[in-house]
Protein backbone atom coordinates (compact mmCIF):
# COMPACT_ATOMS: atom_id res chain seq x y z
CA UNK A 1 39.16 9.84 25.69
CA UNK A 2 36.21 8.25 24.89
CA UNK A 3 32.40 7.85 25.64
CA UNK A 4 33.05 4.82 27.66
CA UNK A 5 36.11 6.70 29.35
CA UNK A 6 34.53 9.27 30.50
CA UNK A 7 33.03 8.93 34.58
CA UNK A 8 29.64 11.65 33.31
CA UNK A 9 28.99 9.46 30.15
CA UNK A 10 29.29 6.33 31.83
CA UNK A 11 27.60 7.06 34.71
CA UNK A 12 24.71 8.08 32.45
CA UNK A 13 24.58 4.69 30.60
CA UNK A 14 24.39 2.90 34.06
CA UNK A 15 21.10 5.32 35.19
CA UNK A 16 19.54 5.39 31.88
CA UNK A 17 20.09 1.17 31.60
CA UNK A 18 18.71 0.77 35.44
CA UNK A 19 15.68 3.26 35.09
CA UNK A 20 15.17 1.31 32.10
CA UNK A 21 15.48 -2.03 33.67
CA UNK A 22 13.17 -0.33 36.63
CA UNK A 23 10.58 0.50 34.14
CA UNK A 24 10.56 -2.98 32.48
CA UNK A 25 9.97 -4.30 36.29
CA UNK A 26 7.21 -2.07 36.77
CA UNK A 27 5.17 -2.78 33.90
CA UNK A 28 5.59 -6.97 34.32
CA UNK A 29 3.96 -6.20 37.90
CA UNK A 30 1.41 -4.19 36.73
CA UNK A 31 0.43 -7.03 34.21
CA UNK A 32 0.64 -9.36 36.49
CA UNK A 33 -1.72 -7.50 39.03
CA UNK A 34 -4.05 -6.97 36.41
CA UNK A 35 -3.90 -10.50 35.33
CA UNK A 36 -4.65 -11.82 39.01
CA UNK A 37 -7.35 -9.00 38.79
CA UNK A 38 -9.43 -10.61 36.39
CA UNK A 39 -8.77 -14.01 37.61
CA UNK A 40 -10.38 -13.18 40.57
CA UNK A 41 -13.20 -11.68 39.13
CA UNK A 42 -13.99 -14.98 37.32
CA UNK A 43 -13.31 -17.49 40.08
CA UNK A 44 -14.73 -14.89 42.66
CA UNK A 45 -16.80 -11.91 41.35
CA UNK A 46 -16.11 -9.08 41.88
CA UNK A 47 -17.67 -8.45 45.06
CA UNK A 48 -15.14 -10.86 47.26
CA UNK A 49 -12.24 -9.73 44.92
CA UNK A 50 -10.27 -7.47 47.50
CA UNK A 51 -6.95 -6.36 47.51
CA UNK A 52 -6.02 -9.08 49.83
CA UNK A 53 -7.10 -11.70 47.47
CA UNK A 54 -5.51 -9.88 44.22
CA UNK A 55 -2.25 -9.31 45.86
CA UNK A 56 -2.27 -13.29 46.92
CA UNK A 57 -3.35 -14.32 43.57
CA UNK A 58 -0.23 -11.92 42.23
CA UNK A 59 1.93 -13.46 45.11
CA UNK A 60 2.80 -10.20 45.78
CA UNK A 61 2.57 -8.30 49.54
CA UNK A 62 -0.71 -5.61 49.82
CA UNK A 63 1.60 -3.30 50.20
CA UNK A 64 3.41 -3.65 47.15
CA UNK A 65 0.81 -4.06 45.25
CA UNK A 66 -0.37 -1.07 45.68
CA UNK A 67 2.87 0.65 45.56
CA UNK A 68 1.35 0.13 41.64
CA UNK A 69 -1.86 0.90 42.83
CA UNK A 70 -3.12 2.66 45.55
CA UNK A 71 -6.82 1.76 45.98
CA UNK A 72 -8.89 -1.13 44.74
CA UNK A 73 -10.61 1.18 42.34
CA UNK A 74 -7.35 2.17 40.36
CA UNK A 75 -6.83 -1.58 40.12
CA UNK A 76 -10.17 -2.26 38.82
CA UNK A 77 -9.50 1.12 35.90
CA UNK A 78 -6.61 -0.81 34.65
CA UNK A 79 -8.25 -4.39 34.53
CA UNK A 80 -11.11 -3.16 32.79
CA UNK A 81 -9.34 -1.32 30.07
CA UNK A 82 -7.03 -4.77 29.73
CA UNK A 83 -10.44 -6.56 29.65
CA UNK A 84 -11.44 -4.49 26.84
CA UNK A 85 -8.12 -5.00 25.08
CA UNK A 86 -8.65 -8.76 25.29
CA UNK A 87 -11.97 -9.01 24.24
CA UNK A 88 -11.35 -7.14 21.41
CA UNK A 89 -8.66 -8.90 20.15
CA UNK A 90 -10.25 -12.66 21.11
CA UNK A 91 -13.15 -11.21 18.86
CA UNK A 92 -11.43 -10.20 16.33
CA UNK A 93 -9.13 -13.30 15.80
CA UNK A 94 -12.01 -15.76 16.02
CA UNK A 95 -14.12 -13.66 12.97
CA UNK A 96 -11.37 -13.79 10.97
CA UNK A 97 -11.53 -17.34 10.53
CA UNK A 98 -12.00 -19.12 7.51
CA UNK A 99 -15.25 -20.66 6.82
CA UNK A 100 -15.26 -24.62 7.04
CA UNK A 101 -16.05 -26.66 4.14
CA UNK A 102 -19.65 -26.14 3.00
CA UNK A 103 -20.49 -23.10 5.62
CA UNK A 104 -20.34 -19.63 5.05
CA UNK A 105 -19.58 -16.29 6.85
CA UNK A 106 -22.67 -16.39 8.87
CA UNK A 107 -21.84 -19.60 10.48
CA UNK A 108 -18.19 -17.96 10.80
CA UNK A 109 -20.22 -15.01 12.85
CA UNK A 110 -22.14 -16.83 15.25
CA UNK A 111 -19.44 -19.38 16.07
CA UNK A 112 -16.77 -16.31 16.80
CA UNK A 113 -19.53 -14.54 19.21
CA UNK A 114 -20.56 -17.70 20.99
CA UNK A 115 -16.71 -18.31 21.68
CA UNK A 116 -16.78 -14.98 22.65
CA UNK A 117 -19.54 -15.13 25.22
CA UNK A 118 -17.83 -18.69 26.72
CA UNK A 119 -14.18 -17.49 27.48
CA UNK A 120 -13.36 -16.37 30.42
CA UNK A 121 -12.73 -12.61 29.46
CA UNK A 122 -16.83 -12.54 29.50
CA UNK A 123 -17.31 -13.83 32.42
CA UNK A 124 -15.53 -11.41 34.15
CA UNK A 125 -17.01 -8.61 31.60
CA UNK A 126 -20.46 -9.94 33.32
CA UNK A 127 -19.29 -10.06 36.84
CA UNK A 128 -18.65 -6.45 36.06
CA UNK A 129 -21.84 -5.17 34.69
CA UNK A 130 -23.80 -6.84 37.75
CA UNK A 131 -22.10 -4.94 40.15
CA UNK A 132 -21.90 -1.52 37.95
CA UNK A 133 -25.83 -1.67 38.89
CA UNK A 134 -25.23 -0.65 42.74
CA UNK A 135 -21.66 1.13 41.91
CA UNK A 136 -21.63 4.44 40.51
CA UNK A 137 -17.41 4.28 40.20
CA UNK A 138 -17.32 1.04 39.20
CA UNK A 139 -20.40 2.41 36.27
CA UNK A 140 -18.50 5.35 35.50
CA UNK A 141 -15.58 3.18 34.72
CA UNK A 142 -17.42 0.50 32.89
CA UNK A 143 -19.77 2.52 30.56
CA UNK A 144 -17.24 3.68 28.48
CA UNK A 145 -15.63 1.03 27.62
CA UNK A 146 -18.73 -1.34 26.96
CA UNK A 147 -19.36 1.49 24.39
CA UNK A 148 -16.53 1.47 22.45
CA UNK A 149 -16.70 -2.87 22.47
CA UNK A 150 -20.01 -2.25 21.06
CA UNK A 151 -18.84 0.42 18.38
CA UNK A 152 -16.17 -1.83 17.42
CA UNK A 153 -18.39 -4.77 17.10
CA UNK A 154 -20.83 -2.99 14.91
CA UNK A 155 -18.32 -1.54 12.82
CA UNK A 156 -16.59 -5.21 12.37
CA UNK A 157 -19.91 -6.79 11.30
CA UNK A 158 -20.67 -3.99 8.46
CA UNK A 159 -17.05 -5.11 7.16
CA UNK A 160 -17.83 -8.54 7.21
CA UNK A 161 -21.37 -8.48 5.59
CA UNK A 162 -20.96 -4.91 3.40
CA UNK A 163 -24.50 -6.32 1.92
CA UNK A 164 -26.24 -5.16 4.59
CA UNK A 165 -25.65 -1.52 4.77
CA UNK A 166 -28.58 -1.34 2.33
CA UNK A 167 -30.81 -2.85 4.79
CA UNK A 168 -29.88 -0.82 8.30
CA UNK A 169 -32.50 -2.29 10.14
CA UNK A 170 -32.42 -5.94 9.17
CA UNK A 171 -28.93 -5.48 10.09
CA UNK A 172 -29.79 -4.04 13.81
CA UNK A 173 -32.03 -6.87 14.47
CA UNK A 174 -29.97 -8.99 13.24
CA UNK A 175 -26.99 -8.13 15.90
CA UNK A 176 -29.20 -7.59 18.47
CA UNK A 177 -30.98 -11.50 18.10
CA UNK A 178 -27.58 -12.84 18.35
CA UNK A 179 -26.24 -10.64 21.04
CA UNK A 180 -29.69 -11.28 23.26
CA UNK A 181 -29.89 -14.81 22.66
CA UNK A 182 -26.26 -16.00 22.36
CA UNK A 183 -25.59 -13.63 25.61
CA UNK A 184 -28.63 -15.23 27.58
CA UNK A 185 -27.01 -18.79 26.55
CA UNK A 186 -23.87 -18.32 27.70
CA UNK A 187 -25.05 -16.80 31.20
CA UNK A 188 -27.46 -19.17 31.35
CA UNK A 189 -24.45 -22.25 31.15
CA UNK A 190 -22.68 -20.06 34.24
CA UNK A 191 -25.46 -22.16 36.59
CA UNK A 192 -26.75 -24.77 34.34
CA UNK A 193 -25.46 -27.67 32.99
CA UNK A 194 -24.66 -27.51 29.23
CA UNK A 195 -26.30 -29.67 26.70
CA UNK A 196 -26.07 -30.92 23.30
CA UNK A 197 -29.41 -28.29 22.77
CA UNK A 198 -27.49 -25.19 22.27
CA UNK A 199 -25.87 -26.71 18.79
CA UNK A 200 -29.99 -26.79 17.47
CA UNK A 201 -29.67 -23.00 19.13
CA UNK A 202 -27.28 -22.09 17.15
CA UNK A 203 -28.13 -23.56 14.08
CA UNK A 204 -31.92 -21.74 14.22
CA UNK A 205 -30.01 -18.49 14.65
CA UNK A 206 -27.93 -18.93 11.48
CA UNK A 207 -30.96 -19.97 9.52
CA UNK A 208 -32.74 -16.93 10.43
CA UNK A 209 -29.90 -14.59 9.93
CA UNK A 210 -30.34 -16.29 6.52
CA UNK A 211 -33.45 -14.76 5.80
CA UNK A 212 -32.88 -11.43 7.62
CA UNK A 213 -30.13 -10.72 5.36
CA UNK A 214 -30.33 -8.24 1.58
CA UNK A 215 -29.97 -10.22 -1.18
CA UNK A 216 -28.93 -13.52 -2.56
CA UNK A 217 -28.44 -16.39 0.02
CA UNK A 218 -25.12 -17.14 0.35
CA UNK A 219 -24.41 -20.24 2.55
């Protein structure tokens, strides 16, 4: 007789291939939760995202959202750690660029952080830190992960520009001026009406990161 013949064997198939199937289900909700999560932190902030609004913006019922997730603050623990995930990997992708014609990996940098600090992923990242002021859950939640985005941004700028290990602190000021003023820009554009002004922005910032960094000048 065999595998398929048998009713305990086949009967096993048919539990493992539904659990499986189950399990495949659960996880697409989950992402989709999480994705209505953020998307309601960016067109809403985070204080009028409720459950309400992330289980309509899931089209899913309250209650079966959070069959997934039981309280608001389990739903924000997963969206944040996605958040991370994304902004890490946006990040990552847009450094990795290849100069244009006639710039160099500087101009790569500050391009790939300025992206950074318009797509949406930020926004929400923002939304998030506001709030974290008044919210010692939502702080506790938030902390650790802003850490490790900062870690890993440090540690991807000493592999792009290996020159300036020998300078430590030419290279902290030199992450902090772009983080302060490319991060002030872009929150700045969240009320404001862009301009043709932040290109002469960003262009000062290169030049100076120019002269802040060891060595020859490489353009």
């Amino acid at each position: 007789m065999s595998d398929e013949e048998r009713p305990d064997v086949g009967s096993k198939k048919q539990d493992d291939q539904r659990i499986s199937w189950q399990a495949q289900k659960s996880a697409a909700t989950r992402k989709l939760i999480i994705e209505a999560t953020l998307q309601c932190f960016v067109e809403l902030g985070y204080g009028r995202t409720t459950t309400m609004r992330i289980a309509k913006a899931a089209g899913l019922s309250r209650g079966a959202m959070l069959h997934h997730f039981p309280s608001k603050i389990d739903i924000v623990k997963a969206a944040v750690e996605e958040l991370h995930t994304k902004r890490l990997k946006a990040f990552r992708k847009s450094v990795l660029r290849a100069p244009p014609a006639g710039k160099g990996r500087i101009h790569v940098a500050v391009q790939a952080y300025w992206r950074h600090v318009r797509h949406p992923t930020f926004v929400a990242f923002f939304e998030l830190s506001v709030a974290a002021r008044t919210d010692p859950d939502l702080e506790a939640i938030l902390k650790p992960v802003q850490a490790a985005f900062d870690e890993e941004w440090y540690r991807t700028a000493v592999e792009e520009f290996p020159e300036w290990q020998s300078d430590s602190k030419a290279l902290d000021l030199a992450l902090d001026v772009s983080r302060y003023l490319l991060e002030g820009m872009a929150i700045k554009f969240l009320t404001h009406e862009e301009t043709e002004r932040e290109h002469h922005v960003l262009e000062f910032l290169e030049e100076q990161l120019r002269v802040l960094r060891p060595g020859p000048i490489p353009r």
